[in-house]
Protein backbone atom coordinates (compact mmCIF):
# COMPACT_ATOMS: atom_id res chain seq x y z
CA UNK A 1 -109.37 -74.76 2.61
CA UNK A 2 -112.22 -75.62 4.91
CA UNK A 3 -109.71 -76.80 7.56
CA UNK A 4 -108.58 -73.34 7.51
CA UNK A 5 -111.72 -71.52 7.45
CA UNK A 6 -112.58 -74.22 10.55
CA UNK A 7 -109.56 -73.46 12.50
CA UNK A 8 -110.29 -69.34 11.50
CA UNK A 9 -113.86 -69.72 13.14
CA UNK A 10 -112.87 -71.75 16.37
CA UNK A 11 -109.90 -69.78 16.88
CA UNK A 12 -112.02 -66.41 16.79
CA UNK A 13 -114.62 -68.28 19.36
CA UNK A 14 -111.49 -69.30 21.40
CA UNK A 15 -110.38 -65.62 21.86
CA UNK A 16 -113.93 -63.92 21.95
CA UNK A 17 -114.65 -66.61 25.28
CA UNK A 18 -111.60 -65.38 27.14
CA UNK A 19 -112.40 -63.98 30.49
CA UNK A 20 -108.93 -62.24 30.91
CA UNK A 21 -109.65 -58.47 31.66
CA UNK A 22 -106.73 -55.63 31.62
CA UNK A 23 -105.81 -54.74 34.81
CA UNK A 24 -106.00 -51.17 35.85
CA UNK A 25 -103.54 -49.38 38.60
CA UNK A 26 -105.14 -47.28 40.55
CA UNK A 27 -103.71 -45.24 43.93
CA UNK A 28 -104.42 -46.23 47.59
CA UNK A 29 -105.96 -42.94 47.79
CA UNK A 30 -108.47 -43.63 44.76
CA UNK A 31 -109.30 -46.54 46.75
CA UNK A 32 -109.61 -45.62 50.32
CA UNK A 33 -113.11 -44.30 51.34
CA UNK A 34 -116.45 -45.68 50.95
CA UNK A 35 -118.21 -46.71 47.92
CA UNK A 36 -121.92 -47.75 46.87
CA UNK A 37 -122.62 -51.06 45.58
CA UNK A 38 -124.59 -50.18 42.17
CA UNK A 39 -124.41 -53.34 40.13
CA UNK A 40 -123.25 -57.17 40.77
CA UNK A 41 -122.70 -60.27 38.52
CA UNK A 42 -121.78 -63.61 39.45
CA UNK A 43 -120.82 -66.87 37.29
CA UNK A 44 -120.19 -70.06 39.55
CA UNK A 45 -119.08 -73.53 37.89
CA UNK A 46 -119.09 -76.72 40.53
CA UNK A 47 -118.39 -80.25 39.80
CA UNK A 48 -119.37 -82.72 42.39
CA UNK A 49 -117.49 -85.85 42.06
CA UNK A 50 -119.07 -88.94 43.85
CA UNK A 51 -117.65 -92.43 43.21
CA UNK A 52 -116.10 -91.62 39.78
CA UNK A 53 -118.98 -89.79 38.54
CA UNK A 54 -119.15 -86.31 37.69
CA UNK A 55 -121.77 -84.10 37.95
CA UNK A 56 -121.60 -80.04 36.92
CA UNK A 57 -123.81 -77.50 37.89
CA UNK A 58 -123.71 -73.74 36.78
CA UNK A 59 -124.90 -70.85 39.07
CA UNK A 60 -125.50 -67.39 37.19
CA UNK A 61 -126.07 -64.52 39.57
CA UNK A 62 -127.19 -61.10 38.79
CA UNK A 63 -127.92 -58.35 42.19
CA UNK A 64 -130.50 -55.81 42.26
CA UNK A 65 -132.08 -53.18 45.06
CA UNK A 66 -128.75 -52.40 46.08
CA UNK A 67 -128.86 -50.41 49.67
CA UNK A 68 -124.93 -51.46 50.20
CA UNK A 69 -121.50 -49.93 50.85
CA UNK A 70 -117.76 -51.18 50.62
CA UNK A 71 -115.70 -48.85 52.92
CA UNK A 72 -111.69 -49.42 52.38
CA UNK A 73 -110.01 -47.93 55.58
CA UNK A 74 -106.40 -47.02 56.01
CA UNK A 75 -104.07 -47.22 58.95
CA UNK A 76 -104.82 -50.00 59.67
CA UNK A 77 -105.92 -51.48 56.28
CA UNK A 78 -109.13 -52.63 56.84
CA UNK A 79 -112.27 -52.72 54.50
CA UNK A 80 -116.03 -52.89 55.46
CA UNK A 81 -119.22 -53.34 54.21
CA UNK A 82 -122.88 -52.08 55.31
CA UNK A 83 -126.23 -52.58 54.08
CA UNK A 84 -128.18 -55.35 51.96
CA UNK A 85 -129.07 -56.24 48.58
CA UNK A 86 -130.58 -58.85 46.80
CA UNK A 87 -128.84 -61.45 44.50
CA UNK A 88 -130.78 -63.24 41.91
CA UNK A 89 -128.84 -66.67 41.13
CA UNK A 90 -130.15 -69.02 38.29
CA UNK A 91 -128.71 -72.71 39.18
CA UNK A 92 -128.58 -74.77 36.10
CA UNK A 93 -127.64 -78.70 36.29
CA UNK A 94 -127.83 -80.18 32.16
CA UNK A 95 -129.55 -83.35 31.81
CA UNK A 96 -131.58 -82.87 35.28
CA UNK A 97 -134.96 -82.27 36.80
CA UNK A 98 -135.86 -80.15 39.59
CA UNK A 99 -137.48 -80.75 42.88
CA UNK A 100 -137.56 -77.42 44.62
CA UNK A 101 -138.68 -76.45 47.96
CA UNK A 102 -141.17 -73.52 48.43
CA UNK A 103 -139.83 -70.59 50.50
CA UNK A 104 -136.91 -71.21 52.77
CA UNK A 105 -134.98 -69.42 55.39
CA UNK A 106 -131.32 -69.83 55.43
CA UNK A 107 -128.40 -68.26 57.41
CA UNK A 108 -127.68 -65.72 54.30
CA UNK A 109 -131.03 -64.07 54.87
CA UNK A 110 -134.52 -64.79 53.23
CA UNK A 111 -135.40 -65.85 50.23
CA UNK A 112 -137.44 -67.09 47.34
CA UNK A 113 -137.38 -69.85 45.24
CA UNK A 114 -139.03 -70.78 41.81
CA UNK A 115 -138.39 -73.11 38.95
CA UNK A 116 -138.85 -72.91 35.30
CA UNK A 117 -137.02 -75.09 32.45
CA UNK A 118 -133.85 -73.07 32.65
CA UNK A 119 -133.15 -73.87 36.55
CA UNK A 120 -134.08 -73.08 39.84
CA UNK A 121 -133.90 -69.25 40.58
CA UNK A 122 -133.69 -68.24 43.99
CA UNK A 123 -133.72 -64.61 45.34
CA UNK A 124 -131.84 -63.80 48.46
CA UNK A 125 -131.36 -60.93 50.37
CA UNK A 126 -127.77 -60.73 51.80
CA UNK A 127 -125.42 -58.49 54.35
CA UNK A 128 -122.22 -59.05 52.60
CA UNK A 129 -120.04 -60.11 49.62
CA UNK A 130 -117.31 -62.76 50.98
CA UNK A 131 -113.91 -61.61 51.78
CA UNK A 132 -115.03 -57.75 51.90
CA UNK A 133 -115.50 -57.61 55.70
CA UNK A 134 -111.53 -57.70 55.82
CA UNK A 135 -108.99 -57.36 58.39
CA UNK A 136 -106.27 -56.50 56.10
CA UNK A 137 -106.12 -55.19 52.04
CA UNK A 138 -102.71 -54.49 50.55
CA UNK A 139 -102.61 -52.80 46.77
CA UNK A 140 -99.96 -53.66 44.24
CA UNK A 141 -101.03 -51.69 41.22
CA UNK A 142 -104.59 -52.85 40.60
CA UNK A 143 -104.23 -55.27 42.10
CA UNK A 144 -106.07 -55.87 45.75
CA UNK A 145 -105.62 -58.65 47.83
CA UNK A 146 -108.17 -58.98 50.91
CA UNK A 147 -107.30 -61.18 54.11
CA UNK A 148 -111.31 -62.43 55.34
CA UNK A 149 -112.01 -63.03 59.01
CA UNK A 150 -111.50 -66.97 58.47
CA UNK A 151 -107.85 -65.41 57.26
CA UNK A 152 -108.40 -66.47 53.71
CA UNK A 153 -106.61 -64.68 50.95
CA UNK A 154 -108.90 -63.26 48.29
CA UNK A 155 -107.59 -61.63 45.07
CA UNK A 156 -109.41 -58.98 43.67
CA UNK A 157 -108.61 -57.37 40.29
CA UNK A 158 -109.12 -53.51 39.12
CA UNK A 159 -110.68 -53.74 36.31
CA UNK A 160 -112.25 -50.26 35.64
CA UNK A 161 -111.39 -47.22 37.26
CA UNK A 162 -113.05 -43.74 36.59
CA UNK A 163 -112.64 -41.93 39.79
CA UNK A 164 -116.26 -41.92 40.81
CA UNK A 165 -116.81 -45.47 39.24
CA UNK A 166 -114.43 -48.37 40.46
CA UNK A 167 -115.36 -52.02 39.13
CA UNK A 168 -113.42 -55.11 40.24
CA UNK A 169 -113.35 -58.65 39.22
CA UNK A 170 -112.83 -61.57 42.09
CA UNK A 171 -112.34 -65.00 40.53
CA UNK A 172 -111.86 -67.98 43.20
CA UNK A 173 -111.04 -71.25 42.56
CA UNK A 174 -111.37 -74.37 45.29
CA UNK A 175 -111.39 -77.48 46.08
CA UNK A 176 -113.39 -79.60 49.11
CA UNK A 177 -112.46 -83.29 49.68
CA UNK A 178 -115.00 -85.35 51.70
CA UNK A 179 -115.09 -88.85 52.68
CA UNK A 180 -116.62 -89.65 49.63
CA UNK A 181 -116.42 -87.19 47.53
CA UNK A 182 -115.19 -84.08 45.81
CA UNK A 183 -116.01 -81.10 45.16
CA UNK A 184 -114.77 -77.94 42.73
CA UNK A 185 -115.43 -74.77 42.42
CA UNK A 186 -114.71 -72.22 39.94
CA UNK A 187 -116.43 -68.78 41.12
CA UNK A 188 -116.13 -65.10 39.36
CA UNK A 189 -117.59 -62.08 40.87
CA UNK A 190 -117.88 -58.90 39.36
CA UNK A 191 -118.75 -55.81 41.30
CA UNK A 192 -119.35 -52.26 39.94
CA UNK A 193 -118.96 -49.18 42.63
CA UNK A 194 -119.46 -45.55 42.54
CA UNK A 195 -118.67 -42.61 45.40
């Protein structure tokens, strides 16, 4: 009996920790036009792997003072994006102290780091959200699929769909070889936008 009531309990935690969302169609004419950013979420899992040993960070991103637009064009299909907004990521390593750097510059825009015992937050202030600044977008359904300058392929997902409120889900997985190392990356982005 308690074997069952185990195998109840982790098969309810098994289903409630999917991340599979339904997938809604939508039009080319819902999507075509521009949209406002209004809300942003990221989760990010990496795994370096140096000389047989693994190490795994997480990277928990939430975006705020959004002044930032997604236009999709048609004829040709082409989407861009205009403005800034600020993305407030959390970096998390287990088992690991923290030496972090006071302000920095970087080439995503400026920003601001602190520390506390969950991780190093960092705020920056960014111009874009990758693969947005497309050359081409094709929909199948709801189902989007962006071609990036660096002619990348970038799934996006419909997830929501009001017809002044469109949210989609971007999950990327990759992998970086090195000389001496590896590294993976499991990335899901999900982006709320309203006319």
């Amino acid at each position: 009996m308690k074997k069952l009531i185990l195998l109840f309990i982790l098969s309810i935690a098994f289903i409630s920790c999917s991340d599979d969302y339904d997938t809604v169609d939508i039009q080319k004419s819902d999507l075509v036009g521009k949209w406002n950013l209004v809300a942003q979420t990221s989760k990010t899992k990496q795994t370096i792997i140096k000389q047989g040993v693994s190490t795994i960070s997480y990277i928990n991103g939430l975006g705020k003072d959004f002044n930032f637009t997604i236009t999709f064009i048609e004829n040709p299909n082409t989407s861009t994006t205009q403005g800034v907004y600020t993305l407030v990521s959390t970096n998390i390593i287990p088992n690991q102290s923290f030496t972090v750097p006071g302000e920095t510059n970087n080439t995503l825009g400026q920003s601001n780091t602190t520390q506390d015992q969950s991780g190093i937050t960092k705020e920056t202030h960014l111009n874009t959200i990758d693969g947005f600044d497309s050359i081409n977008w094709s929909l199948n359904g709801g189902n989007i699929s962006l071609i990036s300058r660096d002619n990348k392929s970038i799934p996006v997902q419909v997830i929501g769909f009001t017809g002044a409120t469109l949210k989609l889900r971007v999950k990327i997985e990759e992998t970086q070889k090195f000389s001496n190392s590896t590294i993976k990356t499991s990335r899901e982005l999900i982006i709320t936008l309203e006319r």
